[in-house]
N, C-alpha and C. Protein backbone atom coordinates (compact mmCIF):
# COMPACT_ATOMS: atom_id res chain seq x y z
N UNK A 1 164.59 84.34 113.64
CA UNK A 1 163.18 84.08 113.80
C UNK A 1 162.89 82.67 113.26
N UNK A 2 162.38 81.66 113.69
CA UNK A 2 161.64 80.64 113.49
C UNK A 2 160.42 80.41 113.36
N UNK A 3 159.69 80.11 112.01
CA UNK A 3 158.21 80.23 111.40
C UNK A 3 157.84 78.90 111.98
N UNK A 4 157.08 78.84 112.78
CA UNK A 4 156.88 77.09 112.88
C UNK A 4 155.42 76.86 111.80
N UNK A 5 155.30 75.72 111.19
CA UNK A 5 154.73 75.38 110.12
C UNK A 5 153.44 75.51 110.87
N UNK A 6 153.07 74.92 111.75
CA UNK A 6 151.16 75.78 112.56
C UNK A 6 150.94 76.95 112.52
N UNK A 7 151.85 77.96 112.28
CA UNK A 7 151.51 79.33 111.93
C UNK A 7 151.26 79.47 110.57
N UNK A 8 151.85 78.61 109.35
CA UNK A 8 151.83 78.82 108.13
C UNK A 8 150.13 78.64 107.42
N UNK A 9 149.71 79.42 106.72
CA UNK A 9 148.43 79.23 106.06
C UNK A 9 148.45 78.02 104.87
N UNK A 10 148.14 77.06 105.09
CA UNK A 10 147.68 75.94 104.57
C UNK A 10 146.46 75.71 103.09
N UNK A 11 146.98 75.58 102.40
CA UNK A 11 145.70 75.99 101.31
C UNK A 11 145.61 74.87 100.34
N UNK A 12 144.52 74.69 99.77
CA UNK A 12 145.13 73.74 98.46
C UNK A 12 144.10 74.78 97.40
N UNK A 13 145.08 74.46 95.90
CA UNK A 13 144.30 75.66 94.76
C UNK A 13 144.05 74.87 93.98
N UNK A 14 142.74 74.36 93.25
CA UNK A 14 142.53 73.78 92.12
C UNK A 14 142.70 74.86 90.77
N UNK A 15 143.61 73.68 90.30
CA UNK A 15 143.91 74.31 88.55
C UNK A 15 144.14 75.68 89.14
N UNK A 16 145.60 75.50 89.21
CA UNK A 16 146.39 76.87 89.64
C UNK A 16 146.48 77.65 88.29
N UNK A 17 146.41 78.70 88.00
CA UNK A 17 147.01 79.45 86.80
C UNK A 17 146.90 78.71 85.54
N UNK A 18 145.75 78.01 85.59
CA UNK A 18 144.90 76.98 84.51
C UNK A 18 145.82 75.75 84.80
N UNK A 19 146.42 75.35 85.90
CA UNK A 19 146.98 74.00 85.44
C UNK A 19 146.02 73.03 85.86
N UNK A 20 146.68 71.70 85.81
CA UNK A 20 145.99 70.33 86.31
C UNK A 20 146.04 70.21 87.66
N UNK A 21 144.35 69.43 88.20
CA UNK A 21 144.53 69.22 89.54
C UNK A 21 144.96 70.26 90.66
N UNK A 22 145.29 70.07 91.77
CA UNK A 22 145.33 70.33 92.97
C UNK A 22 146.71 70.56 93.35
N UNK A 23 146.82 71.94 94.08
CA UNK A 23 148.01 72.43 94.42
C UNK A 23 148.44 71.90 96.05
N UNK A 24 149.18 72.02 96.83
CA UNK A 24 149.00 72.50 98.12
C UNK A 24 150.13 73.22 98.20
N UNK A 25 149.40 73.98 99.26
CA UNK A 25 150.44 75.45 99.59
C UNK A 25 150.55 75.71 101.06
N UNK A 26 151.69 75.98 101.54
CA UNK A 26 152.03 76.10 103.07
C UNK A 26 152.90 77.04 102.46
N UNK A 27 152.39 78.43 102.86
CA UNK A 27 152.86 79.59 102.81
C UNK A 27 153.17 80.30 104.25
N UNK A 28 154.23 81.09 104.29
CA UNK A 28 154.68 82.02 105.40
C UNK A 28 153.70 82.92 105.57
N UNK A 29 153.37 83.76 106.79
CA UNK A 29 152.81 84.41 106.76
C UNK A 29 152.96 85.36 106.16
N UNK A 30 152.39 86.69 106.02
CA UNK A 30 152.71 87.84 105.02
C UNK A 30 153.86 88.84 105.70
N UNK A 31 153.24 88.95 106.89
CA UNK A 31 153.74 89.72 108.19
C UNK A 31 155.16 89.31 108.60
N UNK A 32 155.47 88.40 108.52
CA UNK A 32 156.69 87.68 108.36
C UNK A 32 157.77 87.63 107.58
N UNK A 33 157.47 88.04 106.36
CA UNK A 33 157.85 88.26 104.87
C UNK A 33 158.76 89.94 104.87
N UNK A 34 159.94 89.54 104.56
CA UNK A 34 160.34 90.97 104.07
C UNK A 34 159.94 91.60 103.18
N UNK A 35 159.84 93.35 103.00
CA UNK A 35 159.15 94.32 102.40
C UNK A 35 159.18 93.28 101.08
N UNK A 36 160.11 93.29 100.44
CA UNK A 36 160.35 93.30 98.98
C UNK A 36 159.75 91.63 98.82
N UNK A 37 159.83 90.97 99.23
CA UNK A 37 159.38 89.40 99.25
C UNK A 37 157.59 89.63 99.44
N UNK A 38 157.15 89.09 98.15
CA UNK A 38 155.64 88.94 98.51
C UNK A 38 154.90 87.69 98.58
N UNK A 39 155.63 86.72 98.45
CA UNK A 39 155.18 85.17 99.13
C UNK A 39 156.50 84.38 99.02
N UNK A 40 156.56 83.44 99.98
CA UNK A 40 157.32 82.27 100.24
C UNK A 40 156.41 81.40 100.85
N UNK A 41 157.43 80.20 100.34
CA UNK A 41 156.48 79.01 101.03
C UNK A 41 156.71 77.47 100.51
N UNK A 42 156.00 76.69 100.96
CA UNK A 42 156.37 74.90 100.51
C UNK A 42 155.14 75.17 99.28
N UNK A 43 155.38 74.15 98.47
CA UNK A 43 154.33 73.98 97.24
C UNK A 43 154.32 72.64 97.02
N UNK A 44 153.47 71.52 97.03
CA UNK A 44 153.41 70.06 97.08
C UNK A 44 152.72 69.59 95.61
N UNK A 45 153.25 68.85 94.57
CA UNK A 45 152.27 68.69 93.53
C UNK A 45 152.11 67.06 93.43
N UNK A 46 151.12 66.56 93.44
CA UNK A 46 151.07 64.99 93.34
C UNK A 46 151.02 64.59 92.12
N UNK A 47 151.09 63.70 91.91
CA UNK A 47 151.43 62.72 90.07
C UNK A 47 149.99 63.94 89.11
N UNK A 48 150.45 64.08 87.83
CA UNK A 48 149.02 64.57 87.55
C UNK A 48 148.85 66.44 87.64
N UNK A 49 149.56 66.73 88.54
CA UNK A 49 149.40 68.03 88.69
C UNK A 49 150.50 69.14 88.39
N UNK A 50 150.01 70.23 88.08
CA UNK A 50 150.32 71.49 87.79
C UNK A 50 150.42 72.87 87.95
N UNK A 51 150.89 73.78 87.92
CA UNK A 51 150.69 75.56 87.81
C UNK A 51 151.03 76.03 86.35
N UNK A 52 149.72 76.13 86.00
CA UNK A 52 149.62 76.87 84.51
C UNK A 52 151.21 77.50 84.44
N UNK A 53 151.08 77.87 83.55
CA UNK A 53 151.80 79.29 82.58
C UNK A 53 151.52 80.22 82.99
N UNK A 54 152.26 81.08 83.78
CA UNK A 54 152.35 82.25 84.02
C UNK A 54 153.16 83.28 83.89
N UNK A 55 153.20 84.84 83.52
CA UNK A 55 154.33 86.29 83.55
C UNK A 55 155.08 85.97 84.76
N UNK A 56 156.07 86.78 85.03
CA UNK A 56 156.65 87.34 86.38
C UNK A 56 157.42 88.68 85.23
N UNK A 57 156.18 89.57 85.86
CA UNK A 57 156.69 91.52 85.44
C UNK A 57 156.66 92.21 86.72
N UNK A 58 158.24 93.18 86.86
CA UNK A 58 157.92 93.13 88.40
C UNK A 58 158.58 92.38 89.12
N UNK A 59 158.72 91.35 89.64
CA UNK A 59 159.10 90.34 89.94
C UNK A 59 159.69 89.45 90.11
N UNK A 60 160.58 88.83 91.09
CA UNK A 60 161.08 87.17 90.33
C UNK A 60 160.96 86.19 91.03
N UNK A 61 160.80 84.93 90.32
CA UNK A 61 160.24 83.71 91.47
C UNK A 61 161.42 82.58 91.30
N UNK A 62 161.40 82.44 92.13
CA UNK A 62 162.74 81.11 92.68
C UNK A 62 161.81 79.88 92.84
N UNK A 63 162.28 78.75 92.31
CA UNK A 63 161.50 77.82 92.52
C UNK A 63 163.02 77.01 93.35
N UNK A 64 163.38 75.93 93.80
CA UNK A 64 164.08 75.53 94.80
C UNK A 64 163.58 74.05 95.15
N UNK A 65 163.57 72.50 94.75
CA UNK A 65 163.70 71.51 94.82
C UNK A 65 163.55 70.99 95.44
N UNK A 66 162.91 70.39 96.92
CA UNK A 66 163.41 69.40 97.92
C UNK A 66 163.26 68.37 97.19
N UNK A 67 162.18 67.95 96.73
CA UNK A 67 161.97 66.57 96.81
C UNK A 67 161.26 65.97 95.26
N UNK A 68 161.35 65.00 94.91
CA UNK A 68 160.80 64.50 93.80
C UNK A 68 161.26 65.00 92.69
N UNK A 69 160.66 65.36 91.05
CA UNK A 69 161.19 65.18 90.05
C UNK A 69 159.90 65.54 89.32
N UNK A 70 159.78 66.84 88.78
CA UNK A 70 159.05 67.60 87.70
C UNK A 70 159.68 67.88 86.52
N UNK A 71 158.67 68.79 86.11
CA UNK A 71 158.96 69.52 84.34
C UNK A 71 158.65 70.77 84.83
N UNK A 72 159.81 71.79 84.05
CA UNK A 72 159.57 72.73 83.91
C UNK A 72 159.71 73.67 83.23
N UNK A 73 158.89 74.52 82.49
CA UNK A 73 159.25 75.01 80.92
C UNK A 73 158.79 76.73 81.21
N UNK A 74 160.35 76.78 81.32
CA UNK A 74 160.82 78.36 81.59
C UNK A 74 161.08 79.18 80.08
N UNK A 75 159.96 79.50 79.94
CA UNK A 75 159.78 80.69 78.50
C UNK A 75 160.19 80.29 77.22
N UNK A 76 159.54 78.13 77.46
CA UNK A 76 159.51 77.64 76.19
C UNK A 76 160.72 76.83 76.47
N UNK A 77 161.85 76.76 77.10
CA UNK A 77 162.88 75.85 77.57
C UNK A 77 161.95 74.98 78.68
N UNK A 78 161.73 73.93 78.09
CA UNK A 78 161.54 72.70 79.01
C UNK A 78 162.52 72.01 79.08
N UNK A 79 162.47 71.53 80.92
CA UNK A 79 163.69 70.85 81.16
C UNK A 79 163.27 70.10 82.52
N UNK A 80 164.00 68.91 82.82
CA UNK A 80 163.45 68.10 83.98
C UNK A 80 163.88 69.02 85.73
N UNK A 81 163.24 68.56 86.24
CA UNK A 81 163.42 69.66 87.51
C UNK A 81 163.63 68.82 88.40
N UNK A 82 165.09 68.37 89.59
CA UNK A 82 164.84 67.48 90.38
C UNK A 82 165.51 67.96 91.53
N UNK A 83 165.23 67.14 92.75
CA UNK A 83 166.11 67.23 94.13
C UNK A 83 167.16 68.39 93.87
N UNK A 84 167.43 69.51 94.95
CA UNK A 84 168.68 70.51 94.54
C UNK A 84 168.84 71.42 93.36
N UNK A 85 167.60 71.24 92.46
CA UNK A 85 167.66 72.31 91.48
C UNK A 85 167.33 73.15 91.85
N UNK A 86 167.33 74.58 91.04
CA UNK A 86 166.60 75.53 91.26
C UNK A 86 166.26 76.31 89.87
N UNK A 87 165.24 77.26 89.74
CA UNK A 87 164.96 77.84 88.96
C UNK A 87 164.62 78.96 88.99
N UNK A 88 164.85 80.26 88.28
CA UNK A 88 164.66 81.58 88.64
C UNK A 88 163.55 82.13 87.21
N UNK A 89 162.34 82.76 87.35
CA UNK A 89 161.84 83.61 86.63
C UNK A 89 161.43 84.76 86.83
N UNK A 90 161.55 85.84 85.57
CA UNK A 90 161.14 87.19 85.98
C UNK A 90 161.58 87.81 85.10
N UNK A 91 161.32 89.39 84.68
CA UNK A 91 161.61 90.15 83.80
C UNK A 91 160.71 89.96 83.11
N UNK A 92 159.79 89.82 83.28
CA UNK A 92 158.55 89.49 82.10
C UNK A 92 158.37 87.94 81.22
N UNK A 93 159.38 87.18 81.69
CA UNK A 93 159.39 85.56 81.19
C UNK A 93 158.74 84.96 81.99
N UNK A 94 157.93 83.97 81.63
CA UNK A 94 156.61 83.15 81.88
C UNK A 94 157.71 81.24 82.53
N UNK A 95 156.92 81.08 82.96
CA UNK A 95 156.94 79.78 83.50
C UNK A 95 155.74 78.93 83.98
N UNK A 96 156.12 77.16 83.57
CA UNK A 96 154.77 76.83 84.31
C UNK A 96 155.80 75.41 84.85
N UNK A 97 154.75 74.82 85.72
CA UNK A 97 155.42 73.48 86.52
C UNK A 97 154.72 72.43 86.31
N UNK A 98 154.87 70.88 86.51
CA UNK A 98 154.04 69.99 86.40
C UNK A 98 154.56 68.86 87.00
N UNK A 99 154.05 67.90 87.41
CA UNK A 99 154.59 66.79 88.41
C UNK A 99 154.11 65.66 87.44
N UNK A 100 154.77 64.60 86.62
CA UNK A 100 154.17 63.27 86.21
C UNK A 100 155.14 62.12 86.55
N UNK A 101 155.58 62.37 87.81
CA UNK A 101 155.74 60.98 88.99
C UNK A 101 154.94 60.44 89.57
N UNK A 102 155.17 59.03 90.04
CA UNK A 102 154.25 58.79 91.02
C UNK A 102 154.46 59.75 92.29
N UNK A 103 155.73 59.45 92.73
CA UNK A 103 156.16 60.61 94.07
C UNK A 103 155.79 62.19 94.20
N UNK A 104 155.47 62.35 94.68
CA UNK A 104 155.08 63.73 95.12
C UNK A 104 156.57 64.70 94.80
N UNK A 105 156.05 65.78 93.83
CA UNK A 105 157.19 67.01 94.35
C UNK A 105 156.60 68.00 94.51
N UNK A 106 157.95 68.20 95.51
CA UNK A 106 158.06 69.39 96.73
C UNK A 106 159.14 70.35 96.44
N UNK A 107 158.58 71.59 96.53
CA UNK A 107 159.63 72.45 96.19
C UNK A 107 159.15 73.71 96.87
N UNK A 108 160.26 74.67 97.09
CA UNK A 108 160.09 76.40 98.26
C UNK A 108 159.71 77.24 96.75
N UNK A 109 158.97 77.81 96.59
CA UNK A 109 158.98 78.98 95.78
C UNK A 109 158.70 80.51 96.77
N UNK A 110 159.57 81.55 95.88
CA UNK A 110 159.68 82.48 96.82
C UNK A 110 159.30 83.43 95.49
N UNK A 111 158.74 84.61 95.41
CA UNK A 111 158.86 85.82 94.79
C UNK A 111 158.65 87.18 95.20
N UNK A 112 160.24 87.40 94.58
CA UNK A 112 160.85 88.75 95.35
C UNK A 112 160.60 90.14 94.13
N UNK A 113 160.04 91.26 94.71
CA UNK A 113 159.70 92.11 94.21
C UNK A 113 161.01 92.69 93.38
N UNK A 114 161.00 93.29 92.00
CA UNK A 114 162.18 93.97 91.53
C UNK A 114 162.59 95.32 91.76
């Protein structure tokens, strides 16, 4: 199956999960999504911006790299996040993200039900 990105719901979230600034989100549809998967999708953060601190109970979220060069502080381990990384949270450990490049990062986050 091939999602073409005009089907994807397009959003932008101010101060995601209390973070800074403006999210954008190009998410898969839901319908599209296997049972256990309850969102996937592109996530864009420009210089400046963020996704609070958040749980994953229940849960686990893959964060996945294309492009640019963040921070990311996985249950108090902060560590730089770039091109080809990836990151996994869940089991009840918290994570938050933040972008302070000029370049835009881009990264797939997915979270799959436990």
């Amino acid at each position: 199956m091939i999602i073409k990105q005009s089907s994807m719901a397009g959003e932008v979230r101010e101060k995601m999960r209390g973070g800074e600034g403006a999210v954008k989100l190009s998410l898969l549809p839901k319908e599209a999504l296997p049972a256990r998967c309850r969102l996937a999708g592109r996530i864009v953060l420009e210089k400046g911006c963020s996704i609070g601190e958040h749980k994953h109970e229940g849960e686990t979220e893959l964060f996945y790299c294309i492009s640019g060069e963040g921070i990311v502080d996985d249950s108090g381990t902060v560590k730089p996040f770039c091109a080809g990384d990836a990151t996994m949270t869940g089991g009840g450990a918290y994570h938050s993200i933040r972008n302070e490049k000029d370049e835009p990062l881009v990264f797939m986050a997915v979270i799959i039900l436990d």
